[in-house]
N, C-alpha and C. Protein backbone atom coordinates (compact mmCIF):
# COMPACT_ATOMS: atom_id res chain seq x y z
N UNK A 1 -30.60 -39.19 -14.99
CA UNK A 1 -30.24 -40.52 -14.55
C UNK A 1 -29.71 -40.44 -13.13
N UNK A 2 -30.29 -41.45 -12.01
CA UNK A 2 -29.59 -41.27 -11.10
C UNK A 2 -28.61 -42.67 -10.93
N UNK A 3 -27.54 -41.41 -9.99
CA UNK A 3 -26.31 -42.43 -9.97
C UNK A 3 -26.14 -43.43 -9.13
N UNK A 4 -27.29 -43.29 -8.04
CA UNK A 4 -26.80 -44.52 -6.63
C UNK A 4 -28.71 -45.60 -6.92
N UNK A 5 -28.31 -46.06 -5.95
CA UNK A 5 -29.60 -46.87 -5.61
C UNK A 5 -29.62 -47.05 -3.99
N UNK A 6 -30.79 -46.65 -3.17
CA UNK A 6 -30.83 -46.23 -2.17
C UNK A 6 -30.52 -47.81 -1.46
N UNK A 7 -30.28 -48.76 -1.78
CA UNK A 7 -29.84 -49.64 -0.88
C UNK A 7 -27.96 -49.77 -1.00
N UNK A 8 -27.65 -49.61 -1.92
CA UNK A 8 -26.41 -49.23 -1.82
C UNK A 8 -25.67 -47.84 -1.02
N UNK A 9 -26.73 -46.85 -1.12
CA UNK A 9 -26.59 -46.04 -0.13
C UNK A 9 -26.85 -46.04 1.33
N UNK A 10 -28.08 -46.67 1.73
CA UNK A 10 -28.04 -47.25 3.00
C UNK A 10 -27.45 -48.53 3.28
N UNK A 11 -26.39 -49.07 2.81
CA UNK A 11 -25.34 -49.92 3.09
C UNK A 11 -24.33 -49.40 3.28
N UNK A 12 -23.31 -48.20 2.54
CA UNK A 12 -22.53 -47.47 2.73
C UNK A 12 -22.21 -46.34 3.64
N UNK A 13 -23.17 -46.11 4.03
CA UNK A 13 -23.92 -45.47 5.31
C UNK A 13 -23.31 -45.87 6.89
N UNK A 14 -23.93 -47.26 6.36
CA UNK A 14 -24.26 -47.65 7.66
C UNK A 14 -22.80 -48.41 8.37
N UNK A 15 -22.08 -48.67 7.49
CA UNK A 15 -20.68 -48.90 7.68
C UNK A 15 -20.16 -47.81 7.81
N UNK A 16 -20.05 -46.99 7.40
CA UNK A 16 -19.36 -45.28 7.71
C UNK A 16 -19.75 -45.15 9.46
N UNK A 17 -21.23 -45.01 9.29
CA UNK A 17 -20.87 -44.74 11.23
C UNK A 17 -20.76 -45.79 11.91
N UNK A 18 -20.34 -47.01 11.62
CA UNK A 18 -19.88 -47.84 12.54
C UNK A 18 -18.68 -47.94 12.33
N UNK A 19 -17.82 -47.31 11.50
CA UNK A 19 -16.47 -47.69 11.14
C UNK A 19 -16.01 -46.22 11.69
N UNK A 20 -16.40 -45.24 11.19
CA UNK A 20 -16.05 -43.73 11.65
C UNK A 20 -16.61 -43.62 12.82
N UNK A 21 -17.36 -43.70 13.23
CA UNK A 21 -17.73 -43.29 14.32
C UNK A 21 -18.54 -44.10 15.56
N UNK A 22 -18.29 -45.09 15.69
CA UNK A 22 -18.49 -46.40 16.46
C UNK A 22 -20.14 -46.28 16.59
N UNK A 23 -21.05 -46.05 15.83
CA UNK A 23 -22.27 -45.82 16.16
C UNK A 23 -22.79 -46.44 15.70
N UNK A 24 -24.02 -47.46 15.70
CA UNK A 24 -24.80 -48.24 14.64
C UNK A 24 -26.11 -47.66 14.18
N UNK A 25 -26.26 -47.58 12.77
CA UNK A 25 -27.06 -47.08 11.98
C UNK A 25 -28.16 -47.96 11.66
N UNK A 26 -29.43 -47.53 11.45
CA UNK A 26 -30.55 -48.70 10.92
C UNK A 26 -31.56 -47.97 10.20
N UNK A 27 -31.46 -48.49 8.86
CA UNK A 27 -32.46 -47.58 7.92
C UNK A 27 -33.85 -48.38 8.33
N UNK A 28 -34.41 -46.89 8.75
CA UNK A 28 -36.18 -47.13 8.49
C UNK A 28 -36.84 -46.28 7.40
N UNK A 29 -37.90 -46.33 7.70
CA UNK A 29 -39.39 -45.45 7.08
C UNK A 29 -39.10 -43.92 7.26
N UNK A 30 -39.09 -43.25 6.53
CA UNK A 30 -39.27 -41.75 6.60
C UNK A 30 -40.34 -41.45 7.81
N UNK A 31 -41.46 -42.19 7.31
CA UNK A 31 -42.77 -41.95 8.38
C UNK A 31 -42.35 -42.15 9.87
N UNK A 32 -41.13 -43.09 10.02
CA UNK A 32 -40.93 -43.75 11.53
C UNK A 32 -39.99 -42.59 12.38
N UNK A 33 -39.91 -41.67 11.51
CA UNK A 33 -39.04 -40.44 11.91
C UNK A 33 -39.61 -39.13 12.80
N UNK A 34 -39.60 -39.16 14.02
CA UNK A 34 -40.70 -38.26 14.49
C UNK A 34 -39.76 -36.54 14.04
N UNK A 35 -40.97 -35.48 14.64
CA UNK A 35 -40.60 -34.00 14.20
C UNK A 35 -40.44 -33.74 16.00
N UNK A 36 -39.71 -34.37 16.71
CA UNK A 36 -39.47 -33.88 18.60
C UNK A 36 -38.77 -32.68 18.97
N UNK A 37 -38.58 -32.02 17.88
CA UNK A 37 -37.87 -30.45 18.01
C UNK A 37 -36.88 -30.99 18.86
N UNK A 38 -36.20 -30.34 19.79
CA UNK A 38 -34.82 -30.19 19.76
C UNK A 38 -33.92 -30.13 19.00
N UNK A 39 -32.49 -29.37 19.67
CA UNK A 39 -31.88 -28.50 18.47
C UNK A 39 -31.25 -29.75 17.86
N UNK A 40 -31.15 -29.33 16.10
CA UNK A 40 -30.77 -30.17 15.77
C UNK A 40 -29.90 -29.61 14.51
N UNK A 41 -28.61 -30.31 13.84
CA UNK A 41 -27.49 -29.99 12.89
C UNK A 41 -27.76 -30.60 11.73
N UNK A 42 -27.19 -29.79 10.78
CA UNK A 42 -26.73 -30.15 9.36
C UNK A 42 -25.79 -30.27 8.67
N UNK A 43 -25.36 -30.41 7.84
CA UNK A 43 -24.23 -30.61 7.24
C UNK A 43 -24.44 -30.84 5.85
N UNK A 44 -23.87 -29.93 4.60
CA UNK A 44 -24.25 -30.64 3.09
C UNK A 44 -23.02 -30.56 2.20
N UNK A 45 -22.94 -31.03 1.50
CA UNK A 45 -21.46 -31.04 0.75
C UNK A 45 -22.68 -30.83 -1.15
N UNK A 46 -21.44 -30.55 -1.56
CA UNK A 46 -22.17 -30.14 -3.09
C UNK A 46 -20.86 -31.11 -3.71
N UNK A 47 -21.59 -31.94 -4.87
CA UNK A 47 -20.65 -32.57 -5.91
C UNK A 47 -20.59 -32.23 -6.88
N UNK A 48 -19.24 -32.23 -7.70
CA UNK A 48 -19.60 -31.63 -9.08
C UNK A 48 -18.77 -32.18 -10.07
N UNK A 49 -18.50 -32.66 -10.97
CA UNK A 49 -17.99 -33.61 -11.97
C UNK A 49 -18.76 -34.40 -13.18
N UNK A 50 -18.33 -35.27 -12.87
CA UNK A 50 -19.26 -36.59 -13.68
C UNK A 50 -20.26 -36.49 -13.35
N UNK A 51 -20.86 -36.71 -11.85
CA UNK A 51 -21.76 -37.16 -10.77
C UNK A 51 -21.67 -35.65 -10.47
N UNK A 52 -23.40 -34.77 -10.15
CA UNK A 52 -23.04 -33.56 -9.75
C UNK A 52 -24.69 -33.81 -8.86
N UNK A 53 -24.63 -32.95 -7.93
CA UNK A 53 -25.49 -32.71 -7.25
C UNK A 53 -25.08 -32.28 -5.84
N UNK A 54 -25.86 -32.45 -4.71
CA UNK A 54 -25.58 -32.72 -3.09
C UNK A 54 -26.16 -33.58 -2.09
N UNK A 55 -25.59 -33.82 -1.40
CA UNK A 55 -25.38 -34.44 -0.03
C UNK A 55 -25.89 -33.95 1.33
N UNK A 56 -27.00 -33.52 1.46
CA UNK A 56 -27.47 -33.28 3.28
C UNK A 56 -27.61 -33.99 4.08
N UNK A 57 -27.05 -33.86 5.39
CA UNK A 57 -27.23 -34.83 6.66
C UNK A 57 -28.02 -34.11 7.39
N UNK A 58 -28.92 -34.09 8.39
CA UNK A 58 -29.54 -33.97 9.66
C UNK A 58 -29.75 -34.77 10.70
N UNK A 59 -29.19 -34.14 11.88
CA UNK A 59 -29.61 -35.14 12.96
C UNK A 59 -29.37 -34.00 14.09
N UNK A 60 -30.15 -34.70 15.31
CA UNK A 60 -30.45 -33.79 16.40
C UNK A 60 -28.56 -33.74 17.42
N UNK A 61 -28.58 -32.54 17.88
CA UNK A 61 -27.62 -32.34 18.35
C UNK A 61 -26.98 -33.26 19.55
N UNK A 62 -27.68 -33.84 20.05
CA UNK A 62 -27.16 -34.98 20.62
C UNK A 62 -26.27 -36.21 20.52
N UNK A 63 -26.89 -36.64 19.33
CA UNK A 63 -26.05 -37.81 18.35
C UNK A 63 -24.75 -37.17 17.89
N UNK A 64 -24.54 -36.01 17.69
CA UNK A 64 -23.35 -34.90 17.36
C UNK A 64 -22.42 -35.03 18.58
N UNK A 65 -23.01 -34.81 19.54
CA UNK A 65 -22.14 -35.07 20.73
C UNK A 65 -21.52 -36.10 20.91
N UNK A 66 -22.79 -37.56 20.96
CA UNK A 66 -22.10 -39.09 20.63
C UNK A 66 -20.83 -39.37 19.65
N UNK A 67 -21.23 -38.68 18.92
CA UNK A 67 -20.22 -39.04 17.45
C UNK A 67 -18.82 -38.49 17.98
N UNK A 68 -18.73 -37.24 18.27
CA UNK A 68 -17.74 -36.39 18.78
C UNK A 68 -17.12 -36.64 20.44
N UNK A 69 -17.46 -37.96 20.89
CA UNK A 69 -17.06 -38.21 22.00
C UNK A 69 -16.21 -39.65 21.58
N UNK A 70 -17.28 -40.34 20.86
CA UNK A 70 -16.63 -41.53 20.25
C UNK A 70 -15.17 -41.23 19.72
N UNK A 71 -15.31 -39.94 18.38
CA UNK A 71 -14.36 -40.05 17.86
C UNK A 71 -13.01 -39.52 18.58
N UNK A 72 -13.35 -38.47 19.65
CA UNK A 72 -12.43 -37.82 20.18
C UNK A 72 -12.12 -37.94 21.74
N UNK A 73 -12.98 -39.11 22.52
CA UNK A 73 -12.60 -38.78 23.99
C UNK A 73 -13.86 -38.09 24.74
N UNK A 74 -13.27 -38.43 26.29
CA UNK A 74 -14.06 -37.52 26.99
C UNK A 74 -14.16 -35.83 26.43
N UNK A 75 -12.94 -35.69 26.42
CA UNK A 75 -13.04 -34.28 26.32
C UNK A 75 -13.96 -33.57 25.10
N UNK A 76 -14.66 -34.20 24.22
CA UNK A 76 -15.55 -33.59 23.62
C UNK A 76 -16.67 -33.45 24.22
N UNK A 77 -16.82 -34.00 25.46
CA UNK A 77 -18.55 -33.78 25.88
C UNK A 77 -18.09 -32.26 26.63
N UNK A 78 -16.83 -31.59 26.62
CA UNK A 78 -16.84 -30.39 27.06
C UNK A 78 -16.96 -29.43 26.47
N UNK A 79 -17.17 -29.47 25.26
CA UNK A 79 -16.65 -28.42 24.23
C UNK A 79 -17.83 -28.18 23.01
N UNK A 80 -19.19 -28.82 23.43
CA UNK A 80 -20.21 -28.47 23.08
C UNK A 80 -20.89 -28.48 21.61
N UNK A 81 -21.48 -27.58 20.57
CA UNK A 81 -21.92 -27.56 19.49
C UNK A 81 -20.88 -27.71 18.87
N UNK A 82 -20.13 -27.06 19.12
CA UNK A 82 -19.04 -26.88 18.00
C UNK A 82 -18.33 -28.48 17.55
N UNK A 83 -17.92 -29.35 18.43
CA UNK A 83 -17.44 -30.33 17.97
C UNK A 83 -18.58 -31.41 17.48
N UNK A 84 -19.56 -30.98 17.78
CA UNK A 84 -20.81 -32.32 17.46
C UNK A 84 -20.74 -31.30 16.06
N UNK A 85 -20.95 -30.21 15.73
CA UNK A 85 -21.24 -30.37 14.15
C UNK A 85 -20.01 -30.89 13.50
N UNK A 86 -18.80 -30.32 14.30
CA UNK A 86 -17.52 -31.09 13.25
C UNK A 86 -17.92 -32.50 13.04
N UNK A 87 -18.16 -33.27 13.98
CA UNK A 87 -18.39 -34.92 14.03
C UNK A 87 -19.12 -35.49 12.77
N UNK A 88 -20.52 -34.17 12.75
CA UNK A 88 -21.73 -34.79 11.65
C UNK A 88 -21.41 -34.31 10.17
N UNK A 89 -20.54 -32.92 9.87
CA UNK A 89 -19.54 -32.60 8.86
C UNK A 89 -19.12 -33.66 8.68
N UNK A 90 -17.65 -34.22 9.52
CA UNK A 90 -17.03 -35.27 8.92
C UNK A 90 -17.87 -36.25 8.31
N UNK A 91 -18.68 -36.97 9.55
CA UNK A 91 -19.77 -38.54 8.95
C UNK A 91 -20.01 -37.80 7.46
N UNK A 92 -20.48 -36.54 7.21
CA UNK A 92 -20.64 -36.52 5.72
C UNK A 92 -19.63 -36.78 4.73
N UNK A 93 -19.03 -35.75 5.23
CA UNK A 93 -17.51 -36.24 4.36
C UNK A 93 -17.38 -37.84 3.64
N UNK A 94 -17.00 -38.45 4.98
CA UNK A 94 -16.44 -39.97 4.82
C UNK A 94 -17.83 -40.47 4.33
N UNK A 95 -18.60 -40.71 4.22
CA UNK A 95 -20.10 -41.13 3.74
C UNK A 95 -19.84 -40.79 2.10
N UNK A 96 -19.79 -39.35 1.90
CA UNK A 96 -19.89 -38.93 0.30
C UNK A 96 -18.77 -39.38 -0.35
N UNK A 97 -17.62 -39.45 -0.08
CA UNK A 97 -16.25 -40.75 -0.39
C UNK A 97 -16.51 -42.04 -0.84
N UNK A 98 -17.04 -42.19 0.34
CA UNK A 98 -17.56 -43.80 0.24
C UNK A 98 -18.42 -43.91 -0.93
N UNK A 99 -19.39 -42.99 -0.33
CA UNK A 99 -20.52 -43.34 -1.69
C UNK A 99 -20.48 -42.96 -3.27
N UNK A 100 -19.49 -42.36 -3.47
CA UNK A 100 -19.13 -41.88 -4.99
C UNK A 100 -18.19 -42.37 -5.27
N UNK A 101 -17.26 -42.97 -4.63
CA UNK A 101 -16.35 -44.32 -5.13
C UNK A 101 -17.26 -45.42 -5.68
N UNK A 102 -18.25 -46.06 -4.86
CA UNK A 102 -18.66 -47.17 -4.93
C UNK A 102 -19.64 -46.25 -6.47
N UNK A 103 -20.17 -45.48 -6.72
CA UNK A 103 -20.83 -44.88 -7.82
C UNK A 103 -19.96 -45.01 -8.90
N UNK A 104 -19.15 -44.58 -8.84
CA UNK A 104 -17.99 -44.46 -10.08
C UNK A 104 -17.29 -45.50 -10.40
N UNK A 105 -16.94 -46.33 -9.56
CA UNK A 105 -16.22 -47.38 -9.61
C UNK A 105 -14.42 -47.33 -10.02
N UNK A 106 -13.97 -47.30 -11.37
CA UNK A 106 -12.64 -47.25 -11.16
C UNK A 106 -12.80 -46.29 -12.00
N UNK A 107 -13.69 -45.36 -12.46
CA UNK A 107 -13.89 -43.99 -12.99
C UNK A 107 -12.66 -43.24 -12.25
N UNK A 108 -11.98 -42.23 -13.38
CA UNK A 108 -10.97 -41.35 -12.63
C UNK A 108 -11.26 -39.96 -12.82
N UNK A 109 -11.03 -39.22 -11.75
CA UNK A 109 -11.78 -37.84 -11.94
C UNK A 109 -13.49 -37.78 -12.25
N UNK A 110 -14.07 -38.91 -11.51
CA UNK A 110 -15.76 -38.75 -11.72
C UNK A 110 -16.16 -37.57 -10.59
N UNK A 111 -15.78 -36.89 -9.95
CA UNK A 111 -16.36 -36.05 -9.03
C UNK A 111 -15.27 -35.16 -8.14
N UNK A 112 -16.02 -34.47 -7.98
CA UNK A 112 -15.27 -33.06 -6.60
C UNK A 112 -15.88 -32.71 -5.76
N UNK A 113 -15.69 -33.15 -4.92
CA UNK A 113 -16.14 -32.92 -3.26
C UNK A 113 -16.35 -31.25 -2.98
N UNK A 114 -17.09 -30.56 -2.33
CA UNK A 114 -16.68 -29.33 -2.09
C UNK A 114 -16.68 -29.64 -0.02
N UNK A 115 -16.03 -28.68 0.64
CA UNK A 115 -15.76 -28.90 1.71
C UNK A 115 -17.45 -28.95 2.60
N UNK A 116 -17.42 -29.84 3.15
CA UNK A 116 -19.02 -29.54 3.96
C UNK A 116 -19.07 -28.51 4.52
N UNK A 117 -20.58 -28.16 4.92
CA UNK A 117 -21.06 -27.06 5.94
C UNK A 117 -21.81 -27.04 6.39
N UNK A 118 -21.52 -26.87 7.80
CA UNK A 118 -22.17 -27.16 9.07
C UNK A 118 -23.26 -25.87 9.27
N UNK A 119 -24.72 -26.21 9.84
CA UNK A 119 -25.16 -25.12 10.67
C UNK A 119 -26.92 -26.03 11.27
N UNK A 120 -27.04 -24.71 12.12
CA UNK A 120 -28.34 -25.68 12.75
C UNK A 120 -29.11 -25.57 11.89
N UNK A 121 -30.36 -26.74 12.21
CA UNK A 121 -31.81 -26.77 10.83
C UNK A 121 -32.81 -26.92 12.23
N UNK A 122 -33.43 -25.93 11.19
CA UNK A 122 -34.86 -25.37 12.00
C UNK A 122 -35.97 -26.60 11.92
N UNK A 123 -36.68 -26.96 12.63
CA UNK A 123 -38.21 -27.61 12.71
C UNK A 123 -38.42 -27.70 11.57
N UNK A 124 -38.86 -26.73 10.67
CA UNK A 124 -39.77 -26.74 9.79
C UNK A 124 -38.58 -27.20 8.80
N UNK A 125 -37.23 -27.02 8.24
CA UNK A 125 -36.19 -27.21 7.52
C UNK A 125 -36.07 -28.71 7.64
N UNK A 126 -36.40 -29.48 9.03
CA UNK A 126 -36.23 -30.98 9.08
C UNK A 126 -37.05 -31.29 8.45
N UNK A 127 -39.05 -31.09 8.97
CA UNK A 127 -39.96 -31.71 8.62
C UNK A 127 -39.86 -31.43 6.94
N UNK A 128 -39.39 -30.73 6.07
CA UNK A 128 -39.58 -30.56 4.81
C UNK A 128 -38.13 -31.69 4.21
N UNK A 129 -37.09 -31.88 4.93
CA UNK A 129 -36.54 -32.86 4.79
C UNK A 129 -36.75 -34.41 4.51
N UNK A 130 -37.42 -34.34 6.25
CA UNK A 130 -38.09 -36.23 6.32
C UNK A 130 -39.44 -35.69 5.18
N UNK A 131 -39.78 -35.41 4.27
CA UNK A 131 -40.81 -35.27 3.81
C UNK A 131 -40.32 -35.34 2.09
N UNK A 132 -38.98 -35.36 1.87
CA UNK A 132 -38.95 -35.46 0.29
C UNK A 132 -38.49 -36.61 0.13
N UNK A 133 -38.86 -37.02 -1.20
CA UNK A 133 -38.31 -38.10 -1.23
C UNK A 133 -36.70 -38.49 -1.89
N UNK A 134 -36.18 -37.69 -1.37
CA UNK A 134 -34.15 -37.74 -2.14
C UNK A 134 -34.27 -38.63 -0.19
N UNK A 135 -34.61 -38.75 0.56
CA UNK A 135 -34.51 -38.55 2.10
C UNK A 135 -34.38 -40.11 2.25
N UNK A 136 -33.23 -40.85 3.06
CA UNK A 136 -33.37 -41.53 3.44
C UNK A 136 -33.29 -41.43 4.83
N UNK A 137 -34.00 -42.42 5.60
CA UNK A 137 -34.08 -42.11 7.44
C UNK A 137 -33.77 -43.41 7.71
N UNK A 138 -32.64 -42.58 9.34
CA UNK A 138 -32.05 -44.05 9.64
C UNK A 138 -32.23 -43.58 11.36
N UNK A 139 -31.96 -44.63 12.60
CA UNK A 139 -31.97 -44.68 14.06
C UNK A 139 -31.00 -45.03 13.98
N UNK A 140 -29.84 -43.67 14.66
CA UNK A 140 -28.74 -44.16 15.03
C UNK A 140 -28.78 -43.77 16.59
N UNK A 141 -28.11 -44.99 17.39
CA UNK A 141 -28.29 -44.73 18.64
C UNK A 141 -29.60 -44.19 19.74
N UNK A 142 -30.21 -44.57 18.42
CA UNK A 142 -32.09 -43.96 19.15
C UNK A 142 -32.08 -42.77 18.64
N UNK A 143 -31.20 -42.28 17.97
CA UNK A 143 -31.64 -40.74 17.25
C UNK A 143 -32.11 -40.89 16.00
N UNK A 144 -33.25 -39.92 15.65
CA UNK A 144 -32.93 -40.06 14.29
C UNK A 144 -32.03 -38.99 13.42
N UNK A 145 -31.92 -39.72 12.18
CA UNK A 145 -30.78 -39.52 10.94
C UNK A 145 -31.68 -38.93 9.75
N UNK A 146 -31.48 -37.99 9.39
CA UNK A 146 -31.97 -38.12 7.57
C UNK A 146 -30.40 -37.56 7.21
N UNK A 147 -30.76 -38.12 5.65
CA UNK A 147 -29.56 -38.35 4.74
C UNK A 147 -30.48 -38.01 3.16
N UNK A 148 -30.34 -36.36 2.64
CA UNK A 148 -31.01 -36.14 1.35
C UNK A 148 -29.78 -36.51 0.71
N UNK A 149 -29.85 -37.62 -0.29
CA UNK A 149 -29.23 -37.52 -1.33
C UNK A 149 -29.74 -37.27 -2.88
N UNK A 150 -29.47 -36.31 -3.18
CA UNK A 150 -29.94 -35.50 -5.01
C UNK A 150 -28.88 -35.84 -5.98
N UNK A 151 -28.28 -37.07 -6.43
CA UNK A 151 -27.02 -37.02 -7.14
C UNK A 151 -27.49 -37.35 -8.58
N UNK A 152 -26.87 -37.24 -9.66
CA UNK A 152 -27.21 -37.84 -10.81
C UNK A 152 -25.53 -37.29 -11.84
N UNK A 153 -25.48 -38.53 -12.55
CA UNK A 153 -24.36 -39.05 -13.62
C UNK A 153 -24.90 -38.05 -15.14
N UNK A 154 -23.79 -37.70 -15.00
CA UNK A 154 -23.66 -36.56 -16.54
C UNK A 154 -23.43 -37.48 -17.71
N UNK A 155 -23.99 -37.74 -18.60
CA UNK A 155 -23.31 -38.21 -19.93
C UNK A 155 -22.39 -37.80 -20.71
């Protein structure tokens, strides 16, 4: 059984990076998602409870920078990879919150976060991404976004 419905997930989404991270999000087409190489980050969190599965983000290292300038100031456009993956870590974070509250509802103890983790994704690691269908794709700031979500509710 799965636990979300992808418009509730691309609603919850899309308020997360405009609320976390002043960025506006817009779900498209998987297909509308090009493969333009440049380096690009990940981030996945694993759930486990009620609701068990995981959470992957991808997006090109750029938008990492955006996010991490928004949230922190000039001084993140100095300080390079390292704070753009913290940025796209967090957006997961606050995203998988969001979205397993609104799953559970006033459920207590429906889930456990495990801490995200950051690292780069290769070409071929994206295109097999935008290519499944757990994948939702979004244009944030002219970048693109995928967002695998695999979750499903335990009986």
């Amino acid at each position: 059984m799965s636990g979300y419905d992808t418009a509730m997930a691309r609603r919850v989404f899309c308020e997360t990076m405009e609320r976390m991270a002043f960025v506006f999000a817009d779900p498209v087409d998987r297909a509308e998602i090009s493969d333009n190489g440049g380096s690009k980050l990940a981030a996945r969190m694993e759930v486990r409870g009620r609701y068990a599965g995981s959470i992957f983000m991808a997006a090109p290292m750029e938008l990492g920078r955006i996010m991490s300038e928004n949230l922190l100031g000039p001084v993140a456009s100095e300080s390079g990879p390292a704070l753009a993956a913290d940025a796209i870590s967090e957006a997961l974070n606050v995203f998988c919150g969001g979205l397993l509250a609104q799953i559970a509802g006033d459920g207590q103890d429906a889930f456990d976060l495990s801490a995200p983790v950051s690292f780069p994704l290769a070409d071929d690691e994206w295109r097999a991404m935008r290519q499944s269908p757990h994948t939702l794709a979004f244009v944030v700031e002219d970048f693109p976004l995928l967002l695998q979500i695999e979750i499903a509710g335990r009986e």
